[in-house]
N, C-alpha and C. Protein backbone atom coordinates (compact mmCIF):
# COMPACT_ATOMS: atom_id res chain seq x y z
N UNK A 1 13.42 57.35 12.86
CA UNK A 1 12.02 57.36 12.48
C UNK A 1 11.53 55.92 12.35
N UNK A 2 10.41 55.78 12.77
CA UNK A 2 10.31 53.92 13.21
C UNK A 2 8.76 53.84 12.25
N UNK A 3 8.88 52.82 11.62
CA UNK A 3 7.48 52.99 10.66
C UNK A 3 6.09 51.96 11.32
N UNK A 4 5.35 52.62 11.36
CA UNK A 4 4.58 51.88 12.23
C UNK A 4 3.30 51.44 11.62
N UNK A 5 3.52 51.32 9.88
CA UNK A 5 2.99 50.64 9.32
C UNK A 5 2.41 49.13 9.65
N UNK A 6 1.37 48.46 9.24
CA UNK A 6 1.28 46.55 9.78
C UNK A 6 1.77 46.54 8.79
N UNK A 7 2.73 45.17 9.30
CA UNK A 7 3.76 44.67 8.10
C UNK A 7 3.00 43.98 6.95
N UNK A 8 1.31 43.45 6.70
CA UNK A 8 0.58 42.90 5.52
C UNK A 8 -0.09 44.09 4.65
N UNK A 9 0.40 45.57 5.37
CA UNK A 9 -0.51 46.44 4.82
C UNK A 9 0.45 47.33 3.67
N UNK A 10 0.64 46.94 2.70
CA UNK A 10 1.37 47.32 1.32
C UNK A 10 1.37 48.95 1.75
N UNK A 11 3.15 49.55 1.27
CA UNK A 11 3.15 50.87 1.34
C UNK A 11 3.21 51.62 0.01
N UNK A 12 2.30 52.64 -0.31
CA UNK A 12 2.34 53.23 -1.43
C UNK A 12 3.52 53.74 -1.56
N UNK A 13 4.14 53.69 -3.10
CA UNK A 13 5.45 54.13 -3.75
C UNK A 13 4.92 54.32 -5.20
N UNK A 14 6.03 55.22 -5.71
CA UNK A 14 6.08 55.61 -6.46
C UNK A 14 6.62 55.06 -7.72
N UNK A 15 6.05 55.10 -9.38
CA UNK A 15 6.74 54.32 -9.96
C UNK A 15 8.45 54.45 -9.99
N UNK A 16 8.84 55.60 -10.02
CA UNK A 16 10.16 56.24 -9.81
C UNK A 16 11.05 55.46 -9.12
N UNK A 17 10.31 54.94 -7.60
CA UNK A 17 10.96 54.47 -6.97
C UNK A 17 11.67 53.00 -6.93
N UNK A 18 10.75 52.37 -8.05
CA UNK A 18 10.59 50.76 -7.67
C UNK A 18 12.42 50.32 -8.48
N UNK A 19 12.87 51.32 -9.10
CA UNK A 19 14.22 50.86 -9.69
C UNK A 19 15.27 50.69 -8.77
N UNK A 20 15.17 51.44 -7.36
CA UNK A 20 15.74 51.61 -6.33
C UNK A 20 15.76 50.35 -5.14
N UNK A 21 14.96 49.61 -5.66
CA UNK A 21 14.30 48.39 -4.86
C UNK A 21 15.28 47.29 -4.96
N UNK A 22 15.36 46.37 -4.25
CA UNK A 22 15.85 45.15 -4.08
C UNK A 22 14.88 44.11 -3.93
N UNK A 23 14.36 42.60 -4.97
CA UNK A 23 13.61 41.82 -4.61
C UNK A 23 14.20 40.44 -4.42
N UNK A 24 12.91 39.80 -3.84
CA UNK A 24 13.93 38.07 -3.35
C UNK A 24 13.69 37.03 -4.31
N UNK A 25 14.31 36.16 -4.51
CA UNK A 25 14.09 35.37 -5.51
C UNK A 25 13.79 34.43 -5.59
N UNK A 26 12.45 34.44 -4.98
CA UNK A 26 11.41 33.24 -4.67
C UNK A 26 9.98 33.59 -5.32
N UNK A 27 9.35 32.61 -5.92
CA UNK A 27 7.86 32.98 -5.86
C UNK A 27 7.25 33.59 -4.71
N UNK A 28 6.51 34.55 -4.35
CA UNK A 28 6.13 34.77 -3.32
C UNK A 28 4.26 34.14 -3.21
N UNK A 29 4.25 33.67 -4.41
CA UNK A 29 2.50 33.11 -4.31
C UNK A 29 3.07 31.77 -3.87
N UNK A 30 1.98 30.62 -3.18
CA UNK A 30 2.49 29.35 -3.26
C UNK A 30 0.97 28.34 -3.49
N UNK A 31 0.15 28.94 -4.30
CA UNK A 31 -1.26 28.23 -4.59
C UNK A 31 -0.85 28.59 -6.07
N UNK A 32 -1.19 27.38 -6.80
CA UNK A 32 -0.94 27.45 -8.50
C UNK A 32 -2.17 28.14 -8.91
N UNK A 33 -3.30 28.07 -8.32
CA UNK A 33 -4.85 29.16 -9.04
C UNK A 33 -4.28 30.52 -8.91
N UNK A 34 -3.30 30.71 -7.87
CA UNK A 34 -3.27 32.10 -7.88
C UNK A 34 -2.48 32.87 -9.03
N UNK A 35 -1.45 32.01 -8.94
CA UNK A 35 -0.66 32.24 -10.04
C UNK A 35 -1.13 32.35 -11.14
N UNK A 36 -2.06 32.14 -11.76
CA UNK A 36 -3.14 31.48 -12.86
C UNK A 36 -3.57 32.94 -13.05
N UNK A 37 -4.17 33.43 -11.92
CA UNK A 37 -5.09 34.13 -11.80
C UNK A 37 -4.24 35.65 -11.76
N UNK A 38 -2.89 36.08 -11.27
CA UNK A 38 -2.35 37.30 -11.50
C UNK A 38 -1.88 37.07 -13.19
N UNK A 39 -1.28 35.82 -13.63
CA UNK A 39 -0.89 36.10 -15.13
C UNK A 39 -2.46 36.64 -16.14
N UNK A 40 -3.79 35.87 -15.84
CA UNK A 40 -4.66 36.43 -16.84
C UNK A 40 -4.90 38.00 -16.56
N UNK A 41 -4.57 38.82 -14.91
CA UNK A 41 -4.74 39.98 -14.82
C UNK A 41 -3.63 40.67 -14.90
N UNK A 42 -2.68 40.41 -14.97
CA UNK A 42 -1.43 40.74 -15.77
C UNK A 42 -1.35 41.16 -16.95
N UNK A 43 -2.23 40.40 -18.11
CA UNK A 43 -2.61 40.04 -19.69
C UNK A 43 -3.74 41.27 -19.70
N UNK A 44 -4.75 40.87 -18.71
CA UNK A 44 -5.74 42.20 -18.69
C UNK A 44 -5.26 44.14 -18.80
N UNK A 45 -4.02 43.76 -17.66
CA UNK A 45 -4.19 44.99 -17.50
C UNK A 45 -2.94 45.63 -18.47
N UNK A 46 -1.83 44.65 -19.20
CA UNK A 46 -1.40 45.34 -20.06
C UNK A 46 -2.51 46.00 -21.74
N UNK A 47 -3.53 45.11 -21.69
CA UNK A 47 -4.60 45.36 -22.99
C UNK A 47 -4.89 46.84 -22.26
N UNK A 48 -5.46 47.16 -21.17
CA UNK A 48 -6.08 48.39 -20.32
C UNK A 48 -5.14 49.64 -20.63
N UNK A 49 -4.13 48.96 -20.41
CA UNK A 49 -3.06 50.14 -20.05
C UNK A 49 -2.55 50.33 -21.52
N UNK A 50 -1.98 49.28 -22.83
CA UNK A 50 -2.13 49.89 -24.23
C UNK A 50 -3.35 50.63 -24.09
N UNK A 51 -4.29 50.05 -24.70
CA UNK A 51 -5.95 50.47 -25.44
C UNK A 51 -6.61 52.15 -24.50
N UNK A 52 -6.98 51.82 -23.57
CA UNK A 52 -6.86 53.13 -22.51
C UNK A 52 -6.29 53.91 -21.33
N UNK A 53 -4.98 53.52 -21.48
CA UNK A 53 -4.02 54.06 -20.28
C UNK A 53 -4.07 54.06 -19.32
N UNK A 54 -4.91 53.07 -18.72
CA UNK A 54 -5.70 52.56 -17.79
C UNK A 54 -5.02 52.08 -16.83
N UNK A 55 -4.66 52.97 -15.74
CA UNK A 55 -4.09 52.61 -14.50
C UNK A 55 -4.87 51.53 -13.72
N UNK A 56 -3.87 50.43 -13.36
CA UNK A 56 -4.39 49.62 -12.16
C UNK A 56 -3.35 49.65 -11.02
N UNK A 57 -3.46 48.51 -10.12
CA UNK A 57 -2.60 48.70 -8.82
C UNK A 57 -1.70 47.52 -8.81
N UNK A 58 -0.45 47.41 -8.24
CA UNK A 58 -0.06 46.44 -8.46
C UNK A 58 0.58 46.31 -7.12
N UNK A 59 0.25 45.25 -6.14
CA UNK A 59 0.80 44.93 -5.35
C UNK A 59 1.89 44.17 -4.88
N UNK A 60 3.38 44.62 -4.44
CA UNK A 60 4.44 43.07 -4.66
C UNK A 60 5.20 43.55 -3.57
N UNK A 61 6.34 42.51 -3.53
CA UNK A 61 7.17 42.20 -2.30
C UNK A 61 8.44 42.43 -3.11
N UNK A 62 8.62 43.35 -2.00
CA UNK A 62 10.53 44.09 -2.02
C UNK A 62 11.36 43.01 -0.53
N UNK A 63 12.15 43.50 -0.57
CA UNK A 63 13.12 42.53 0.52
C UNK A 63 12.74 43.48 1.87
N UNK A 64 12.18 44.27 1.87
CA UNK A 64 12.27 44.94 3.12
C UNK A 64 10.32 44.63 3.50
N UNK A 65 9.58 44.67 2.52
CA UNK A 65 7.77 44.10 2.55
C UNK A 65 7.56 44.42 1.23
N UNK A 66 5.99 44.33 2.12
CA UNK A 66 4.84 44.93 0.92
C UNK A 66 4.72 46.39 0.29
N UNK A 67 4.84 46.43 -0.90
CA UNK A 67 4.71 48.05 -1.56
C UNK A 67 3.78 47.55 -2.67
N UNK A 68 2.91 48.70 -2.47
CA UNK A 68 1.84 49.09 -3.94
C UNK A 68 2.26 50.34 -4.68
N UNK A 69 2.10 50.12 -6.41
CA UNK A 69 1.90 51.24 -6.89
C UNK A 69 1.06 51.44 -8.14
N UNK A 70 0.15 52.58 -8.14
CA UNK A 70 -0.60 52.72 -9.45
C UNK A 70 -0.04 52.81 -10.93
N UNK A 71 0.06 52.17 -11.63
CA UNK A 71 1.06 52.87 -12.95
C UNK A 71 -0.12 52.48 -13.76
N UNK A 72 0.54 52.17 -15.35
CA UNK A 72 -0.09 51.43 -16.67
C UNK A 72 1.01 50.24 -17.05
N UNK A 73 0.93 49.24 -17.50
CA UNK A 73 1.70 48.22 -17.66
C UNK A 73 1.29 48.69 -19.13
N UNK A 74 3.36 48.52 -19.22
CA UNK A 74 3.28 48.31 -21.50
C UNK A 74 3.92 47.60 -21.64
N UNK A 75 4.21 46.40 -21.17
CA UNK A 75 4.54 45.32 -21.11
C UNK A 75 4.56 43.99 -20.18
N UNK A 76 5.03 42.91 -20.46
CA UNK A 76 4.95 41.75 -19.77
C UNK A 76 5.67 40.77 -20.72
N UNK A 77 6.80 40.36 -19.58
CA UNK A 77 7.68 39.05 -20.26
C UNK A 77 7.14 38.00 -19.48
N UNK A 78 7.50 37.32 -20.10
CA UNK A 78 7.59 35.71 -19.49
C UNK A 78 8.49 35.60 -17.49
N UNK A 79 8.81 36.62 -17.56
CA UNK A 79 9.65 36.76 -15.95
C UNK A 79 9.64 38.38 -15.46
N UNK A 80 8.80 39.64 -16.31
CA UNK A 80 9.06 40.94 -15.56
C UNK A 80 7.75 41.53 -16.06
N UNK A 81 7.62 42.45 -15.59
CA UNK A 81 6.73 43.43 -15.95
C UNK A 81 7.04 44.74 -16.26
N UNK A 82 6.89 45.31 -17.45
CA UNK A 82 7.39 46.50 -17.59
C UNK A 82 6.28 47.65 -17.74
N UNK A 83 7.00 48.67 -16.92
CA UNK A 83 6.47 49.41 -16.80
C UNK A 83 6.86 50.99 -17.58
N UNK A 84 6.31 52.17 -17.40
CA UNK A 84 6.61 53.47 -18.11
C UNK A 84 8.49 53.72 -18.30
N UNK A 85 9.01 54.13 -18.88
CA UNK A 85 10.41 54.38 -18.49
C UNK A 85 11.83 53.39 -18.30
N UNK A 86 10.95 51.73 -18.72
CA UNK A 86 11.68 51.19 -18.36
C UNK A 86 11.70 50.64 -17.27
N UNK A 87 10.86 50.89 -16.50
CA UNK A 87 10.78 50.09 -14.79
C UNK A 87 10.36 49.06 -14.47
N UNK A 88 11.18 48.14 -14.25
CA UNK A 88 10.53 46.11 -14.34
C UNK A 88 10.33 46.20 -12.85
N UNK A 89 9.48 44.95 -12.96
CA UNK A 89 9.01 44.52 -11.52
C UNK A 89 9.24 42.48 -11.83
N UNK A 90 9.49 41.87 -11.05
CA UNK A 90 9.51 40.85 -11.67
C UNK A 90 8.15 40.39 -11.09
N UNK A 91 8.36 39.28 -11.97
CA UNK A 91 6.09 39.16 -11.77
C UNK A 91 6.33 38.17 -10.79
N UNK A 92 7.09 37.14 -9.88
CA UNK A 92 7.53 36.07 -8.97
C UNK A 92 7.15 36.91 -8.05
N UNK A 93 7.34 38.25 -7.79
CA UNK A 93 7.35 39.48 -6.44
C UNK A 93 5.86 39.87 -6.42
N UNK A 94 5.30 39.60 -7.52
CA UNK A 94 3.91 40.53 -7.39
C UNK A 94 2.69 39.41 -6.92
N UNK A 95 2.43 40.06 -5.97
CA UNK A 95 1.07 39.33 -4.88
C UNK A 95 -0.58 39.63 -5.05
N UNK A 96 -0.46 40.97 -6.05
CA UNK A 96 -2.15 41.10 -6.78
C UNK A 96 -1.84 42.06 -7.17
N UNK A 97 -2.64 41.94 -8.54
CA UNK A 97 -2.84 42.79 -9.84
C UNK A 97 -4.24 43.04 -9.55
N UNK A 98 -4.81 44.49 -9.49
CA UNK A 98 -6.04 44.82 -8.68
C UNK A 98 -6.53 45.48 -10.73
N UNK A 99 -6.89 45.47 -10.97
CA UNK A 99 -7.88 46.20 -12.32
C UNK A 99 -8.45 47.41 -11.57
């Protein structure tokens, strides 16, 4: 089965899935505004996701591409993002935090 996805076009997954994942261990942003700019929506969307359970999107890079998924963030370290259940994402992998 050959995926004939474009390789810039993020594939929807599931939160379930992202524990199953393998990521690389590089920043994948390389502009410092940007970086700037996913940590304050990072900060945003864990307040969203406590205060009103407020799903946003989170877009990041696995070793194989791009995957998106909708959750609620209930947390955020200094190096991961946590999600429902226990499911980190490291925030170096994530390419936009959509509100």
């Amino acid at each position: 089965m050959t995926n004939s996805i474009h390789p810039h076009q993020p594939v929807l997954i599931s939160k379930e899935e992202i524990s199953g994942l393998h990521f690389p261990n590089h920043e994948v942003l390389s502009c410092k505004d940007a970086i700037l700019l996913r940590h304050t929506n990072l900060e945003n969307a864990l307040k969203l996701g406590n205060i009103e359970n407020h799903k946003i999107k989170i877009i990041f890079q696995d070793n194989q591409g791009l995957k998106q998924v909708e959750t609620t963030i209930w947390g955020v370290t200094d190096k991961r993002v946590i999600l429902k259940q226990g499911v980190l994402i490291p925030i170096s992998c994530i390419h936009e935090v959509r509100l």
